[in-house]
C-alpha atoms as a PDB file:
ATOM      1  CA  UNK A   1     142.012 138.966 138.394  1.00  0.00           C
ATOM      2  CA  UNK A   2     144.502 140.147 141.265  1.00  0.00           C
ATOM      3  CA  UNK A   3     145.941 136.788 143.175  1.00  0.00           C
ATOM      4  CA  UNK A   4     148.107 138.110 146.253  1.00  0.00           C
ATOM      5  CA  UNK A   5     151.326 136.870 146.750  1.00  0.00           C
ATOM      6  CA  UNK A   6     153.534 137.357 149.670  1.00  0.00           C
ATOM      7  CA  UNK A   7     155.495 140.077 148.116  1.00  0.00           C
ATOM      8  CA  UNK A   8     154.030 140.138 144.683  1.00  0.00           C
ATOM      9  CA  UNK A   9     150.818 140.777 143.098  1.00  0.00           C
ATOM     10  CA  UNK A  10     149.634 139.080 140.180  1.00  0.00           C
ATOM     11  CA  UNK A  11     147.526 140.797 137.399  1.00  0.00           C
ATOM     12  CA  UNK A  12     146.080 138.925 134.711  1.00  0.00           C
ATOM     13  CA  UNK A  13     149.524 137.796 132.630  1.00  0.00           C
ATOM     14  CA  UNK A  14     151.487 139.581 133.804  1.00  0.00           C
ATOM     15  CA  UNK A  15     153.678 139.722 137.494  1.00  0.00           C
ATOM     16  CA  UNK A  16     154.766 142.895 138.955  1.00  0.00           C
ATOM     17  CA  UNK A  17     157.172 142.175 141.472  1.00  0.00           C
ATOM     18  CA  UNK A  18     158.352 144.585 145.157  1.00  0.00           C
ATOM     19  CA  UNK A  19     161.236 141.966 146.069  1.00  0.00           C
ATOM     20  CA  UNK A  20     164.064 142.515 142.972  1.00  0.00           C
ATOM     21  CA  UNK A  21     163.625 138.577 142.753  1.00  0.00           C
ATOM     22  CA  UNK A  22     161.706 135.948 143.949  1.00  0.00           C
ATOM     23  CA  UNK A  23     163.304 133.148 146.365  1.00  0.00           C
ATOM     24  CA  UNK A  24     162.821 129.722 145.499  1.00  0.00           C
ATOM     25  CA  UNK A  25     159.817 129.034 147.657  1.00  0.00           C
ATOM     26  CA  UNK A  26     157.705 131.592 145.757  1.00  0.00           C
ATOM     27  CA  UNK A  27     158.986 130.510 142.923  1.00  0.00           C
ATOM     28  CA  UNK A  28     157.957 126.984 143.081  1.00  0.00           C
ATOM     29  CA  UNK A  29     154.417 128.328 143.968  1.00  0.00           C
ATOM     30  CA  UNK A  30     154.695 129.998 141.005  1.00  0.00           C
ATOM     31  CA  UNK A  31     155.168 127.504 139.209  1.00  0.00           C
ATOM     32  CA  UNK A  32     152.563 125.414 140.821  1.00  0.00           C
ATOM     33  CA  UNK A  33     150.039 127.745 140.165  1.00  0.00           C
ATOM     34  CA  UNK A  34     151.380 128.413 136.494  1.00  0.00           C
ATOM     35  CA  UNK A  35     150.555 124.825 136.254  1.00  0.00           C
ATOM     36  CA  UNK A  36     147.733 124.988 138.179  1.00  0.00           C
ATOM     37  CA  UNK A  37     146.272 127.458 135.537  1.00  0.00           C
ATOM     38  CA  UNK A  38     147.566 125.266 133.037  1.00  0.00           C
ATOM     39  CA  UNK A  39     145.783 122.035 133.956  1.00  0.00           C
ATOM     40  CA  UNK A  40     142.651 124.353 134.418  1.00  0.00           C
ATOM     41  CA  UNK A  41     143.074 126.078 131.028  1.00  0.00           C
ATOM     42  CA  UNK A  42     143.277 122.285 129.604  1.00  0.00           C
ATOM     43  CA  UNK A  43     139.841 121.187 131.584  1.00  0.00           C
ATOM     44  CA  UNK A  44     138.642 124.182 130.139  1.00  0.00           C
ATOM     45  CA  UNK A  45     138.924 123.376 126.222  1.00  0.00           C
ATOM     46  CA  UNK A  46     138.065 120.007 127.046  1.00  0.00           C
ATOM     47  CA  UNK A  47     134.857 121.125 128.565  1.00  0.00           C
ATOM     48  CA  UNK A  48     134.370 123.409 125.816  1.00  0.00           C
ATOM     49  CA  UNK A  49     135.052 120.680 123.192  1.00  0.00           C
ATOM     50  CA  UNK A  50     132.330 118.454 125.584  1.00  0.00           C
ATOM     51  CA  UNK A  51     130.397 121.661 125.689  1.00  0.00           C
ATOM     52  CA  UNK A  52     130.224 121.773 121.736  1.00  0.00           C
ATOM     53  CA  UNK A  53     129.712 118.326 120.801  1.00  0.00           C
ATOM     54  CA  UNK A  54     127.178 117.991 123.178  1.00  0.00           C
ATOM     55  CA  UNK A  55     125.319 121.195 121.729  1.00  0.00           C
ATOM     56  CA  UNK A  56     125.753 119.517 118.289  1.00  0.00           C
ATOM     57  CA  UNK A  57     124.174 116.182 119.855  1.00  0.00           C
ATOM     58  CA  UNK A  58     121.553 118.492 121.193  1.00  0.00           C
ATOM     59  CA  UNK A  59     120.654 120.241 117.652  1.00  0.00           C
ATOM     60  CA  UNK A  60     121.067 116.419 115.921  1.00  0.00           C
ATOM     61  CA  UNK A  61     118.558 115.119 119.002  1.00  0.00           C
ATOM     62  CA  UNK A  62     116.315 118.464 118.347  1.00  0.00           C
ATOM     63  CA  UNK A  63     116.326 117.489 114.383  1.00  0.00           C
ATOM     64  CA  UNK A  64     115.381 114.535 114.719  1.00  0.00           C
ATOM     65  CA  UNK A  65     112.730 115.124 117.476  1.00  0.00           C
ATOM     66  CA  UNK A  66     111.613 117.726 114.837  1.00  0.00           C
ATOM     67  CA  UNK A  67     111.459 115.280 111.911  1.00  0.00           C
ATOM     68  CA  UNK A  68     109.821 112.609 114.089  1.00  0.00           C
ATOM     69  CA  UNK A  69     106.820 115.453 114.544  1.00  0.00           C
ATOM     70  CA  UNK A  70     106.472 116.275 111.684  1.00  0.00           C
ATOM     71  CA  UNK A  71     106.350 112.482 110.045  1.00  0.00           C
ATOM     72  CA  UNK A  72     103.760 112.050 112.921  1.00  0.00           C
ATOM     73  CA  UNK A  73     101.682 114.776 111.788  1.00  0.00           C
ATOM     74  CA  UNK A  74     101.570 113.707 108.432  1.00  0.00           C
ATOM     75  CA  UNK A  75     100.895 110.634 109.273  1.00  0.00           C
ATOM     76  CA  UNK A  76      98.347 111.562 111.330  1.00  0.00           C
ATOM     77  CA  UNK A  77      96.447 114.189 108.529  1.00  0.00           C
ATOM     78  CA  UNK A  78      97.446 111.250 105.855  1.00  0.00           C
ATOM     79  CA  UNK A  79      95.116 108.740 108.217  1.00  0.00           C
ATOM     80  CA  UNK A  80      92.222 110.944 108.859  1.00  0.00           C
ATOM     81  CA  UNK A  81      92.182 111.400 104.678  1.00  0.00           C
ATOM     82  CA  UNK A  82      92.268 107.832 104.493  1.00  0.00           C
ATOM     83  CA  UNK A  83      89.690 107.335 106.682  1.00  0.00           C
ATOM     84  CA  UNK A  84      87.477 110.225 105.404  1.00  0.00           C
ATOM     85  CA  UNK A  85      88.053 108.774 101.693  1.00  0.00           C
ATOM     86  CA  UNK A  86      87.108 105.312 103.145  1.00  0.00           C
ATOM     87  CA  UNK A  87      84.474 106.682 104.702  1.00  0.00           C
ATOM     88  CA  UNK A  88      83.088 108.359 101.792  1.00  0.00           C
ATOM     89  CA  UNK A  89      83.490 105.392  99.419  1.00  0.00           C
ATOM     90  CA  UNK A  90      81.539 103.334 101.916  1.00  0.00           C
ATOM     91  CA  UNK A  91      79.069 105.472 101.565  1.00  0.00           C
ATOM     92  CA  UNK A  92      78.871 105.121  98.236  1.00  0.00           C
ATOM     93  CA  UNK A  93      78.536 101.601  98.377  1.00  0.00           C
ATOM     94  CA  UNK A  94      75.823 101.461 100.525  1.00  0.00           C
ATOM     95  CA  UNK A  95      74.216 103.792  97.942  1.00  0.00           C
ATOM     96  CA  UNK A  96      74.693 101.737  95.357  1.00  0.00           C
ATOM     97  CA  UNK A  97      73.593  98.625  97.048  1.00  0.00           C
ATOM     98  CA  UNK A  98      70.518 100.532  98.585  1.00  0.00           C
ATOM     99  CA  UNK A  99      69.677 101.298  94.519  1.00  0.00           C
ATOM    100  CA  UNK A 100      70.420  98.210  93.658  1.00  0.00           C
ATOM    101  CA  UNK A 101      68.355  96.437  96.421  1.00  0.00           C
ATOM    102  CA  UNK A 102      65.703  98.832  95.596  1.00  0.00           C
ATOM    103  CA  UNK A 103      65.636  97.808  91.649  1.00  0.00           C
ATOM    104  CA  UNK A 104      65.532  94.367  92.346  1.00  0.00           C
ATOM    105  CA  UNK A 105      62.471  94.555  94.972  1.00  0.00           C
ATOM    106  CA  UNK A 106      60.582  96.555  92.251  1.00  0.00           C
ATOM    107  CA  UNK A 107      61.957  93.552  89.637  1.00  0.00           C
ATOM    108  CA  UNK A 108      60.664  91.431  91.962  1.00  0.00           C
ATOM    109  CA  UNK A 109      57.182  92.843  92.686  1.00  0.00           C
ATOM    110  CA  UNK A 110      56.879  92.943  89.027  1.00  0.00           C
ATOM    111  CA  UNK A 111      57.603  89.450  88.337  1.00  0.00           C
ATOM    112  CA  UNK A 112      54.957  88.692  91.339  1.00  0.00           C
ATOM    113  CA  UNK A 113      52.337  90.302  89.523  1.00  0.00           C
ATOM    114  CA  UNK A 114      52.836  88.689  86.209  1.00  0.00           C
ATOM    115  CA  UNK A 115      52.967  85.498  87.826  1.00  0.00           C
ATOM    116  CA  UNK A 116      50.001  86.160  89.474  1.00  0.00           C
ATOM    117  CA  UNK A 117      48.394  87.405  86.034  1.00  0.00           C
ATOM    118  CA  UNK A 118      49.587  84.318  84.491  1.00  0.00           C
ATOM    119  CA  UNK A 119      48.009  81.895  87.187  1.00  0.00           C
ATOM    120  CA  UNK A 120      44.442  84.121  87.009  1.00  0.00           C
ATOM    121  CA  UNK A 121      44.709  83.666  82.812  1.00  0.00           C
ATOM    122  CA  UNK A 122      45.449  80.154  82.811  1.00  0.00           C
ATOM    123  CA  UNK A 123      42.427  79.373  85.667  1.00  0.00           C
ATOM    124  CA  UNK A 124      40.335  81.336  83.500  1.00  0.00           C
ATOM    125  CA  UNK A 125      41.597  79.318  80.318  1.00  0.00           C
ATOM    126  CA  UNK A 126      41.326  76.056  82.078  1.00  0.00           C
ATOM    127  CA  UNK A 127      37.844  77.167  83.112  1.00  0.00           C
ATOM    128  CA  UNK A 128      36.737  77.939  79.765  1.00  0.00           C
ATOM    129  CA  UNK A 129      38.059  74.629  78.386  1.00  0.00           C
ATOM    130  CA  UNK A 130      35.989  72.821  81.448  1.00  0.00           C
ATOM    131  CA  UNK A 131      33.110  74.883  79.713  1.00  0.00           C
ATOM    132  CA  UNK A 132      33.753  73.309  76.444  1.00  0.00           C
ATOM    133  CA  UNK A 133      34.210  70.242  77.874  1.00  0.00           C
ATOM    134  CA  UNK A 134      30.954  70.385  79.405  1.00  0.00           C
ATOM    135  CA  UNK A 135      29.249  71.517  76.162  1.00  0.00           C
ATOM    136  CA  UNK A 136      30.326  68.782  74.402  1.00  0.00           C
ATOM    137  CA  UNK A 137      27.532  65.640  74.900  1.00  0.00           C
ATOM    138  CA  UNK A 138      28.613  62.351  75.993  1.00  0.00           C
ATOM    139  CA  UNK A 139      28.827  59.592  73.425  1.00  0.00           C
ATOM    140  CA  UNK A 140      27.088  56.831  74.173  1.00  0.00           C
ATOM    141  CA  UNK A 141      27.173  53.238  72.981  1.00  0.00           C
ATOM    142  CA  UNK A 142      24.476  53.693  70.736  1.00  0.00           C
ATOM    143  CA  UNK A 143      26.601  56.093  68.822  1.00  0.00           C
ATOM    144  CA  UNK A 144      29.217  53.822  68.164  1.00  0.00           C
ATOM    145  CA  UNK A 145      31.891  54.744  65.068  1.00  0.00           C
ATOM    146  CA  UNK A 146      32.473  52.506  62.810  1.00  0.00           C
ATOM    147  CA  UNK A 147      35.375  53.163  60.635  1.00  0.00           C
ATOM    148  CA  UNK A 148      35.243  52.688  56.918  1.00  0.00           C
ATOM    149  CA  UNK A 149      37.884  51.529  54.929  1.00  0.00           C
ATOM    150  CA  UNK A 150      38.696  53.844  51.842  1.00  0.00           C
ATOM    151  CA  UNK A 151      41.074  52.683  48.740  1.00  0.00           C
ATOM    152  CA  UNK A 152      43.133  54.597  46.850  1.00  0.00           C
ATOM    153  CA  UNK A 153      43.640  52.548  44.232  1.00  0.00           C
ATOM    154  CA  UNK A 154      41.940  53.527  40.983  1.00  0.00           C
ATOM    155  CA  UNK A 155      39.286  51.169  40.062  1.00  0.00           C
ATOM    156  CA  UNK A 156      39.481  50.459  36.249  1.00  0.00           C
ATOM    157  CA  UNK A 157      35.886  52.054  34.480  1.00  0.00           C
END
């Protein structure tokens, strides 16, 4: 960097000078711009240091942004196993109760038709006793039982 000077010419560190000295008016903006350079210099590693710890923030923010996707997707893949488990078990159960629903109609259809085997042997018995019943003559008065007394005692001979 080449910064003229009335008189001088400034490269990079160092100063080459034409006049054998400077007066004190260019040597005061000298001085001024030495600070100049100085303050800027200081701005400089500050913004660097800002520059840094903000990159840092940045990799810390990217981090976490990564660990936040990648609890979401396994969050995500652990909820669609939990679902398809769920799923699967339900399944199951409706299985199960569809066999069990179907064992207990067929239980049930079988206990219909001994009941209704029961009800057509015990007509058919209660017929058949009406038969006997109907067999059997009526007594009349002239028929009439008369009950006899028997002893048990021994009768001496």
């Amino acid at each position: 960097m080449e910064v003229q000077l009335p008189g001088r010419n400034y490269q990079g560190r160092g100063v080459v000078s034409a006049n054998p000295g400077p007066d004190g008016e260019q040597r005061a903006q000298i001085e001024a711009l030495k600070a100049e350079v100085a303050r800027a210099r200081v701005e400089l590693q500050r913004a660097q240091a800002d520059l840094t710890e903000l990159q840092k923030k940045l990799k810390e923010y990217q981090e976490k942004e990564r660990q936040i996707a990648e609890v979401m997707i396994l969050a995500q893949i652990s909820a669609q196993r939990t679902e398809a488990e769920a799923r699967a078990r339900a399944e199951i159960l409706i299985q199960e109760a569809d066999e069990e629903l179907r064992r207990r109609n067929q239980e049930l259809e079988l206990l219909r038709l001994k009941a209704q085997r029961f009800k057509k042997d015990l007509y058919t018995r209660i017929d058949l006793y009406r038969a006997s019943l109907d067999q059997i003559p009526d007594i009349s008065e002239e028929f009439t039982f008369t009950p006899t007394l028997i002893s048990r005692e021994k009768k001496p001979v």
